[in-house]
ModelCIF file with pLDDT and N, C-alpha, C, O atoms, coordinates in Angstrom:
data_MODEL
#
_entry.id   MODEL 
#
_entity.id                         1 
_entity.type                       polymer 
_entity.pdbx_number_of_molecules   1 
#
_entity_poly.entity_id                      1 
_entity_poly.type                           'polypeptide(L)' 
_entity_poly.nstd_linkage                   no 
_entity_poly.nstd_monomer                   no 
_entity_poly.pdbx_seq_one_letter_code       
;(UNK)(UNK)(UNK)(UNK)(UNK)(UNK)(UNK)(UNK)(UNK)(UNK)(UNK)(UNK)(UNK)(UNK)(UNK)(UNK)
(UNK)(UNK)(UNK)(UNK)(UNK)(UNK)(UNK)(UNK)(UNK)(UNK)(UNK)(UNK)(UNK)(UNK)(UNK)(UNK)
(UNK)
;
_entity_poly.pdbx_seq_one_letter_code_can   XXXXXXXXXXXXXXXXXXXXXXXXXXXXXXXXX 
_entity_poly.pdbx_strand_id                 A 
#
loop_
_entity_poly_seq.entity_id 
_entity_poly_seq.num 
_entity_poly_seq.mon_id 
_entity_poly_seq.hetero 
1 1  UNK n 
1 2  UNK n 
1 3  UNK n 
1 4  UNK n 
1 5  UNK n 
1 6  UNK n 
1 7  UNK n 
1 8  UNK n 
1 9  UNK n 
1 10 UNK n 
1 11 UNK n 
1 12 UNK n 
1 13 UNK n 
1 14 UNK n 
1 15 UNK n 
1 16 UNK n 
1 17 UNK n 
1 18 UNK n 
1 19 UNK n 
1 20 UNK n 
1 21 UNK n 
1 22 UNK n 
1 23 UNK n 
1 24 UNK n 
1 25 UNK n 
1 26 UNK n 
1 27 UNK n 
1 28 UNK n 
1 29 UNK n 
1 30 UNK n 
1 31 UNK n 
1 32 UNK n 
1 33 UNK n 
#
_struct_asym.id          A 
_struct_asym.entity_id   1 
#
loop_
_ma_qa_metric.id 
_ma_qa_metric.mode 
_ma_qa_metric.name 
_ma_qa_metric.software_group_id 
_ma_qa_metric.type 
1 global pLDDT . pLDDT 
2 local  pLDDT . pLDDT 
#
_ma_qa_metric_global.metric_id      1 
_ma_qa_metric_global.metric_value   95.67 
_ma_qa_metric_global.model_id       1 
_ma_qa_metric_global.ordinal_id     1 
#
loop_
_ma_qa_metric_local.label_asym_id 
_ma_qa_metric_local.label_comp_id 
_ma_qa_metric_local.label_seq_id 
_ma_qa_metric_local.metric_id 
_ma_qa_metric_local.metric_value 
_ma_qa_metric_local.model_id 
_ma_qa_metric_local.ordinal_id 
A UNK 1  2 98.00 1 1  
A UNK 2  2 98.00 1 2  
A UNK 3  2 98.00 1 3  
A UNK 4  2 98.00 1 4  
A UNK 5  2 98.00 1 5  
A UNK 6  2 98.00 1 6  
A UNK 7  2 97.00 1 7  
A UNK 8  2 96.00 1 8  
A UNK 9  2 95.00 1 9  
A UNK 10 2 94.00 1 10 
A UNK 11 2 92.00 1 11 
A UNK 12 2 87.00 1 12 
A UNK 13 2 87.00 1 13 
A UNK 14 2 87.00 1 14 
A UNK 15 2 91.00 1 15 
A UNK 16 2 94.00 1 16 
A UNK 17 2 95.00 1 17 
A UNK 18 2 96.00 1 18 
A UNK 19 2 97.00 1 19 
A UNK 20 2 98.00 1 20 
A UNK 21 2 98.00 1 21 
A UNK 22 2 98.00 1 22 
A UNK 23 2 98.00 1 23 
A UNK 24 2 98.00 1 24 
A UNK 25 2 97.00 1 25 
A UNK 26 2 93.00 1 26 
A UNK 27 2 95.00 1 27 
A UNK 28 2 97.00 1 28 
A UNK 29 2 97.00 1 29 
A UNK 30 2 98.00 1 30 
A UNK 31 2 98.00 1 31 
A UNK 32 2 98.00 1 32 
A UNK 33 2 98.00 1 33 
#
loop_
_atom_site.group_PDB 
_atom_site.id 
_atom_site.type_symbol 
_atom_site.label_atom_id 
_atom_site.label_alt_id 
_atom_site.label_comp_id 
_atom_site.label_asym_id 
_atom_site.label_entity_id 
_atom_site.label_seq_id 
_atom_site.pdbx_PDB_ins_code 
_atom_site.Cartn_x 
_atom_site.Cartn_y 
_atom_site.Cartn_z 
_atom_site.occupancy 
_atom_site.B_iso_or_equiv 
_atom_site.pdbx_formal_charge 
_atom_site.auth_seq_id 
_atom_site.auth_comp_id 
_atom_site.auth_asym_id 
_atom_site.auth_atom_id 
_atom_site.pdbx_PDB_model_num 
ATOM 1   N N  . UNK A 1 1  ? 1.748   -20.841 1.445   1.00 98.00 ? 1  UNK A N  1 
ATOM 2   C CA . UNK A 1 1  ? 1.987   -19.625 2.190   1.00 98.00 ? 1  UNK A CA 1 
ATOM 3   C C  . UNK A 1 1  ? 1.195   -18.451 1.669   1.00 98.00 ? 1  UNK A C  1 
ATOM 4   O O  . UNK A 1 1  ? 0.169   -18.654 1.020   1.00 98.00 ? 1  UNK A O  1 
ATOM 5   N N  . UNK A 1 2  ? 1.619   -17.258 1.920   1.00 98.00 ? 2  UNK A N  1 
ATOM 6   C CA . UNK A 1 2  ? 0.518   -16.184 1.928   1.00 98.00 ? 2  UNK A CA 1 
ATOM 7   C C  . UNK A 1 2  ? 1.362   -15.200 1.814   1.00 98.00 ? 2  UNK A C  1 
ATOM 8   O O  . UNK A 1 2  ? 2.342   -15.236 2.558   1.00 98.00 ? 2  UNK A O  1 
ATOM 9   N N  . UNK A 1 3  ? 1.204   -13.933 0.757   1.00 98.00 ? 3  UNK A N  1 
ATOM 10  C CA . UNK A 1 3  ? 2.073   -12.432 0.695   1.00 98.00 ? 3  UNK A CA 1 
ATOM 11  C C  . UNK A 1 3  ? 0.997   -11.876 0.158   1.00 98.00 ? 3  UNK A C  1 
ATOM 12  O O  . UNK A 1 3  ? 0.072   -12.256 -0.561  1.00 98.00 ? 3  UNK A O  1 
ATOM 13  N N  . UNK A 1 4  ? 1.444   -10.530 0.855   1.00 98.00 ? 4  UNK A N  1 
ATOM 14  C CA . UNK A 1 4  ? 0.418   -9.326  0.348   1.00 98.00 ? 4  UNK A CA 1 
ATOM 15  C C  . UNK A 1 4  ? 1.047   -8.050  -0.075  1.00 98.00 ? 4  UNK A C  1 
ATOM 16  O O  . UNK A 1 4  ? 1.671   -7.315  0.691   1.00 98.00 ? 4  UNK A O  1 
ATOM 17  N N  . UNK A 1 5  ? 0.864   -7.845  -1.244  1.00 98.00 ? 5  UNK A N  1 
ATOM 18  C CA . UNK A 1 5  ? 1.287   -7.211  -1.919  1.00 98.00 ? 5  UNK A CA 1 
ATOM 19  C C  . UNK A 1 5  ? 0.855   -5.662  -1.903  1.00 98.00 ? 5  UNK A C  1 
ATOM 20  O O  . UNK A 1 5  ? -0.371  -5.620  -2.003  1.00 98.00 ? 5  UNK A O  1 
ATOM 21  N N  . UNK A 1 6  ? 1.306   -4.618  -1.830  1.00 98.00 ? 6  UNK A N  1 
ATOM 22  C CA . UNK A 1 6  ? 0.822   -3.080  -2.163  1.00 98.00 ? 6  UNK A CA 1 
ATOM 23  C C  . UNK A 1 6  ? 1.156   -2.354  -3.165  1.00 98.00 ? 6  UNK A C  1 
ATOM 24  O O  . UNK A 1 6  ? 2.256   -2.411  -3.716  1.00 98.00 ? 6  UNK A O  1 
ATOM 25  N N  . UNK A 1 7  ? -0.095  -1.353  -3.591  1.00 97.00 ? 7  UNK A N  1 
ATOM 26  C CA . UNK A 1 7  ? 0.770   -0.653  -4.423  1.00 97.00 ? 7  UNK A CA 1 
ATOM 27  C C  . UNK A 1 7  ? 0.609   0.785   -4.186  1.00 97.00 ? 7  UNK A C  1 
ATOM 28  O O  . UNK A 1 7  ? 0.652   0.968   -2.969  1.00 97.00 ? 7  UNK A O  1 
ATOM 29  N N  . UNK A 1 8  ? 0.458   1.774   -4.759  1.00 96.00 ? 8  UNK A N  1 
ATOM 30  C CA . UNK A 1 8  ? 1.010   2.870   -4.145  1.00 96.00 ? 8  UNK A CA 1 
ATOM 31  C C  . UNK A 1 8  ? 1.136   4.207   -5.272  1.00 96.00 ? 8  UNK A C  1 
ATOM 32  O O  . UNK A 1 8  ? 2.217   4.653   -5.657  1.00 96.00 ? 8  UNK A O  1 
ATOM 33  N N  . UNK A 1 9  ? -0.157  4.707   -5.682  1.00 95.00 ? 9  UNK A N  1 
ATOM 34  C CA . UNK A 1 9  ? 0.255   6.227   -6.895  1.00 95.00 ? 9  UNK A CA 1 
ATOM 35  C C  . UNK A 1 9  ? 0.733   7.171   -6.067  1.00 95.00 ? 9  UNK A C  1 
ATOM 36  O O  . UNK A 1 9  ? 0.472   7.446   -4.896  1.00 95.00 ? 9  UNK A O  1 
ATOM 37  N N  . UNK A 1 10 ? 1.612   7.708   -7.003  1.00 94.00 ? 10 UNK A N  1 
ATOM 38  C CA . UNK A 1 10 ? 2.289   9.201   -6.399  1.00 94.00 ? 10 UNK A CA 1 
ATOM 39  C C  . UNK A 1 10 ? 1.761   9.985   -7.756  1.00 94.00 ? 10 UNK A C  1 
ATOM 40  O O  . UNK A 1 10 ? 1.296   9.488   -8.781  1.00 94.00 ? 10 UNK A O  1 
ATOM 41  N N  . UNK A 1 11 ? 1.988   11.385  -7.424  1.00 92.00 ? 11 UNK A N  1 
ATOM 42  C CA . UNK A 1 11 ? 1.463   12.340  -8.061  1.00 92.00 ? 11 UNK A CA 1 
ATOM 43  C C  . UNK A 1 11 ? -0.292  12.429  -7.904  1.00 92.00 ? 11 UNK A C  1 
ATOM 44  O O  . UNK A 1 11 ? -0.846  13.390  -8.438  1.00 92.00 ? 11 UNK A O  1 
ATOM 45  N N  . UNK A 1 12 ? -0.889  11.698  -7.376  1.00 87.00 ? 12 UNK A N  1 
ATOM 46  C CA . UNK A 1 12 ? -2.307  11.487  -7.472  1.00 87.00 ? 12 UNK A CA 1 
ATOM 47  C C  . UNK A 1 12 ? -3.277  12.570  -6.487  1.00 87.00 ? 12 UNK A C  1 
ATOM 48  O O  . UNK A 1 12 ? -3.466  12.635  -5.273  1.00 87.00 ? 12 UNK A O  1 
ATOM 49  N N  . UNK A 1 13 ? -3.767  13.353  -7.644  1.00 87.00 ? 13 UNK A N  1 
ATOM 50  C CA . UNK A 1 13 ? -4.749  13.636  -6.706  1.00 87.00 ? 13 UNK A CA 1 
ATOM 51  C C  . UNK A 1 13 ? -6.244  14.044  -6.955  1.00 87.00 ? 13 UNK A C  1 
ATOM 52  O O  . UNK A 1 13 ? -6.956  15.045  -6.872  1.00 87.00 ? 13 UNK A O  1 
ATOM 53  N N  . UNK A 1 14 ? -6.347  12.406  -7.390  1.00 87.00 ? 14 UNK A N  1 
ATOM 54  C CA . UNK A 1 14 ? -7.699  11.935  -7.666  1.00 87.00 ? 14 UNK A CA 1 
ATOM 55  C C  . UNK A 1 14 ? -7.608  10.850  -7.531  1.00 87.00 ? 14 UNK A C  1 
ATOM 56  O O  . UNK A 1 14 ? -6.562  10.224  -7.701  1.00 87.00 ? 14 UNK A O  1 
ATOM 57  N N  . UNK A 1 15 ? -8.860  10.295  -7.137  1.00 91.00 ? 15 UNK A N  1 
ATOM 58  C CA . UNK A 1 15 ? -9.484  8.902   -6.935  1.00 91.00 ? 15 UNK A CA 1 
ATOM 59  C C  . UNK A 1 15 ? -9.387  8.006   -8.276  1.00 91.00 ? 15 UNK A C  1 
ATOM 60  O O  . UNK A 1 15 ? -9.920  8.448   -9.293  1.00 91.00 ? 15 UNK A O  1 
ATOM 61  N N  . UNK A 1 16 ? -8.754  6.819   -8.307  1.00 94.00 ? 16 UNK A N  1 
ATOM 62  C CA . UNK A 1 16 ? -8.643  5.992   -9.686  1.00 94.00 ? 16 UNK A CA 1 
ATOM 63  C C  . UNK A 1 16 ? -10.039 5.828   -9.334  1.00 94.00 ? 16 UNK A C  1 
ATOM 64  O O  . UNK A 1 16 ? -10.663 6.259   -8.364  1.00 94.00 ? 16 UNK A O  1 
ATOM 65  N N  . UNK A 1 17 ? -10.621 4.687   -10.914 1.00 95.00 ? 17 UNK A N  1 
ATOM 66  C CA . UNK A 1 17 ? -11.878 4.525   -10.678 1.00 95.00 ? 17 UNK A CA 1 
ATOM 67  C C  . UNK A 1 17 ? -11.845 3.022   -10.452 1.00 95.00 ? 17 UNK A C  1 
ATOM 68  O O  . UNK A 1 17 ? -12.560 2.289   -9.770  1.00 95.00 ? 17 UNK A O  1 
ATOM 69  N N  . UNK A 1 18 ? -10.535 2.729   -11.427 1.00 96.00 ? 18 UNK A N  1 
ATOM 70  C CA . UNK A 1 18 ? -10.596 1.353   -10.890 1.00 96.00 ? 18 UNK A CA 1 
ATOM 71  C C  . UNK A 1 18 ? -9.662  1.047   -10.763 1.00 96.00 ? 18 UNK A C  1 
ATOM 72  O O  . UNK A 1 18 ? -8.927  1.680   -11.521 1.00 96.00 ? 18 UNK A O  1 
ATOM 73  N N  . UNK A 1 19 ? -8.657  -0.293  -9.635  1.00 97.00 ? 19 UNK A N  1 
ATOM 74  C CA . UNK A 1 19 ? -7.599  -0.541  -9.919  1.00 97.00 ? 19 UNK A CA 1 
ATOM 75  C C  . UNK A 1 19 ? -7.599  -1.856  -10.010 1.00 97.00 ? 19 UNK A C  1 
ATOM 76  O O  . UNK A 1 19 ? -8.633  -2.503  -10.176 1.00 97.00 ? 19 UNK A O  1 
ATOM 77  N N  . UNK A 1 20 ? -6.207  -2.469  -9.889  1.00 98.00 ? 20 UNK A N  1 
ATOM 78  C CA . UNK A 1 20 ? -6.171  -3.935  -10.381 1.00 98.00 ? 20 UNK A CA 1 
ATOM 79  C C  . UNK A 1 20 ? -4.999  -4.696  -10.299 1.00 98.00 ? 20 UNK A C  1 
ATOM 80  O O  . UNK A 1 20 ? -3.987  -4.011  -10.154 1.00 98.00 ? 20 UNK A O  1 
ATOM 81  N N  . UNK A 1 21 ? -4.830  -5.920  -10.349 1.00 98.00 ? 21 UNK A N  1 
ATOM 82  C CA . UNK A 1 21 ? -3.227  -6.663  -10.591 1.00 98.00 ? 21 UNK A CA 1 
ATOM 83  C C  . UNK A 1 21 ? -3.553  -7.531  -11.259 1.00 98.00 ? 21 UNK A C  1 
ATOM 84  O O  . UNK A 1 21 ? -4.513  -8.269  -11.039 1.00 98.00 ? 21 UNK A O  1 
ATOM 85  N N  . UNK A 1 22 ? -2.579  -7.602  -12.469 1.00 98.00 ? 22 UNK A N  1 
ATOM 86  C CA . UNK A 1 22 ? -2.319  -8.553  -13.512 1.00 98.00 ? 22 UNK A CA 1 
ATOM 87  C C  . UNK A 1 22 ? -1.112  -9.156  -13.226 1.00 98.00 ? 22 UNK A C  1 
ATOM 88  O O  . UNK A 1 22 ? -0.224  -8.624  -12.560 1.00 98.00 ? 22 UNK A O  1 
ATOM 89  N N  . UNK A 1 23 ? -1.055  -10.378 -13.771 1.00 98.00 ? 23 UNK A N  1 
ATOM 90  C CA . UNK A 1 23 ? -0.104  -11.002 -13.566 1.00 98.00 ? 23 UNK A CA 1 
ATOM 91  C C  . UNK A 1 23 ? 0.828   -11.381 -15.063 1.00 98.00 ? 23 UNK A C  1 
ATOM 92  O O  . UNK A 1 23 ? 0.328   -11.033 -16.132 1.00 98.00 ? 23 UNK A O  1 
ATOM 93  N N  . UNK A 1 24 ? 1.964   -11.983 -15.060 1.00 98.00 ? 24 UNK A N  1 
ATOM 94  C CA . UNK A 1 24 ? 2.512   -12.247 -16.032 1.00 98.00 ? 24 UNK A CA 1 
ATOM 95  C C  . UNK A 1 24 ? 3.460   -13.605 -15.956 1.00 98.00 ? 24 UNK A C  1 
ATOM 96  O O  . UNK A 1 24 ? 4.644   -13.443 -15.660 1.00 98.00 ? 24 UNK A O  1 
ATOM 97  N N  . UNK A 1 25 ? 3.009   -14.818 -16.192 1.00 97.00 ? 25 UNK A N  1 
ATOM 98  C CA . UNK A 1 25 ? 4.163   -15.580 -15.723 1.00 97.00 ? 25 UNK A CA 1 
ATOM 99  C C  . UNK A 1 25 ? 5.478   -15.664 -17.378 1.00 97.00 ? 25 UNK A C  1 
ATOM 100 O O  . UNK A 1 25 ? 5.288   -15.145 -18.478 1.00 97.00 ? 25 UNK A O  1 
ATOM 101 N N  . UNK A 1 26 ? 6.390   -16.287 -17.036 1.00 93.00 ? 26 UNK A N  1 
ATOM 102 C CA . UNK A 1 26 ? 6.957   -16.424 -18.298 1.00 93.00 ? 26 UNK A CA 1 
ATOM 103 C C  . UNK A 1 26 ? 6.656   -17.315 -19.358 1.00 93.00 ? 26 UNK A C  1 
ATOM 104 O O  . UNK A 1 26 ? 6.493   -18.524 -19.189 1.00 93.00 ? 26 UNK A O  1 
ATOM 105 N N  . UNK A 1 27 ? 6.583   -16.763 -20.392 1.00 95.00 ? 27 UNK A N  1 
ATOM 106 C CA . UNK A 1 27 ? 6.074   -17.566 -21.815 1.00 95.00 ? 27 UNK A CA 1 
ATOM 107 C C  . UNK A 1 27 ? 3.961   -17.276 -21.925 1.00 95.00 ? 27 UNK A C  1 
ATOM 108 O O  . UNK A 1 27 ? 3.275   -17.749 -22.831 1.00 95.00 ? 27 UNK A O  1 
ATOM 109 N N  . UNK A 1 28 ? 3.501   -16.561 -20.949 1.00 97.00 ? 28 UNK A N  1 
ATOM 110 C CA . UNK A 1 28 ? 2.491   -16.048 -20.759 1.00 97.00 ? 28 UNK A CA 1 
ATOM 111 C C  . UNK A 1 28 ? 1.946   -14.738 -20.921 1.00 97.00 ? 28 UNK A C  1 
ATOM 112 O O  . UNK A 1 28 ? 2.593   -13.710 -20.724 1.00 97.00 ? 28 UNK A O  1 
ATOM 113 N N  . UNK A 1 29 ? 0.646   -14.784 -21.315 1.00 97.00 ? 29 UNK A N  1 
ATOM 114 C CA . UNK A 1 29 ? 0.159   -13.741 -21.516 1.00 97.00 ? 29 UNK A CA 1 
ATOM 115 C C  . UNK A 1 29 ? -0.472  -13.104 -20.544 1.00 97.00 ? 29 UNK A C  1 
ATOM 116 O O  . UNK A 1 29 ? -1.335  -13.739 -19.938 1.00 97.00 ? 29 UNK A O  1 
ATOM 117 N N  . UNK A 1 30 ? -0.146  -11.430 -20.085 1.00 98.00 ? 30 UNK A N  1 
ATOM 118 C CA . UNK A 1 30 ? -0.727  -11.206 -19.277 1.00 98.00 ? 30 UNK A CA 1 
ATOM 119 C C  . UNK A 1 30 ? -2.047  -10.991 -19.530 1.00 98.00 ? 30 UNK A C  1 
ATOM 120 O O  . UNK A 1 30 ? -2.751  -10.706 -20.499 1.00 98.00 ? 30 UNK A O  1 
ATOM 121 N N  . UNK A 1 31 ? -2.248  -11.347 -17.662 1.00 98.00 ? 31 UNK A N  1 
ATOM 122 C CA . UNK A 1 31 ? -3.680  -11.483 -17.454 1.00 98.00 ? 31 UNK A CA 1 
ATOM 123 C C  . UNK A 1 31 ? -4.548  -11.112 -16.537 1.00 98.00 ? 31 UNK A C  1 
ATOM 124 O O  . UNK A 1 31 ? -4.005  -11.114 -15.432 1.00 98.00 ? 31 UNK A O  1 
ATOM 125 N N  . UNK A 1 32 ? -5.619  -10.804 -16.499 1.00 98.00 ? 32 UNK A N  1 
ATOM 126 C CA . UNK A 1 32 ? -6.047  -10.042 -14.869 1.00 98.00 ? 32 UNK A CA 1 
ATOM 127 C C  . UNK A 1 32 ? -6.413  -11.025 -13.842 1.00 98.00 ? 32 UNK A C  1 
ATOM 128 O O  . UNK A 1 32 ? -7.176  -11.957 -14.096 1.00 98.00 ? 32 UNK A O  1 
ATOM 129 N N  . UNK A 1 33 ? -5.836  -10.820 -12.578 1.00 98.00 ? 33 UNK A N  1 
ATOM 130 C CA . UNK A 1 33 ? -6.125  -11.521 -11.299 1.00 98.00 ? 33 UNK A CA 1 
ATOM 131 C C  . UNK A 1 33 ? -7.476  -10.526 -11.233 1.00 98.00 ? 33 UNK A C  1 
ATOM 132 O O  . UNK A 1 33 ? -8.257  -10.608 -10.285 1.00 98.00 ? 33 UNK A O  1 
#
């Protein structure tokens, strides 16, 4: 199957330069998708 996820800054008012999702499963180290 398939989900799509969002995310969403408040207070922002500037452009990030970069963004990203890491993941974390359990007993794991997070890591970048």
């Amino acid at each position: 199957g398939s989900l799509r996820l969002s995310c969403e800054g408040t207070g922002v008012s500037f452009n990030f330069d970069t963004m990203a999702w890491y993941r974390q499963a359990p007993g794991k180290q997070r890591e970048l998708v």
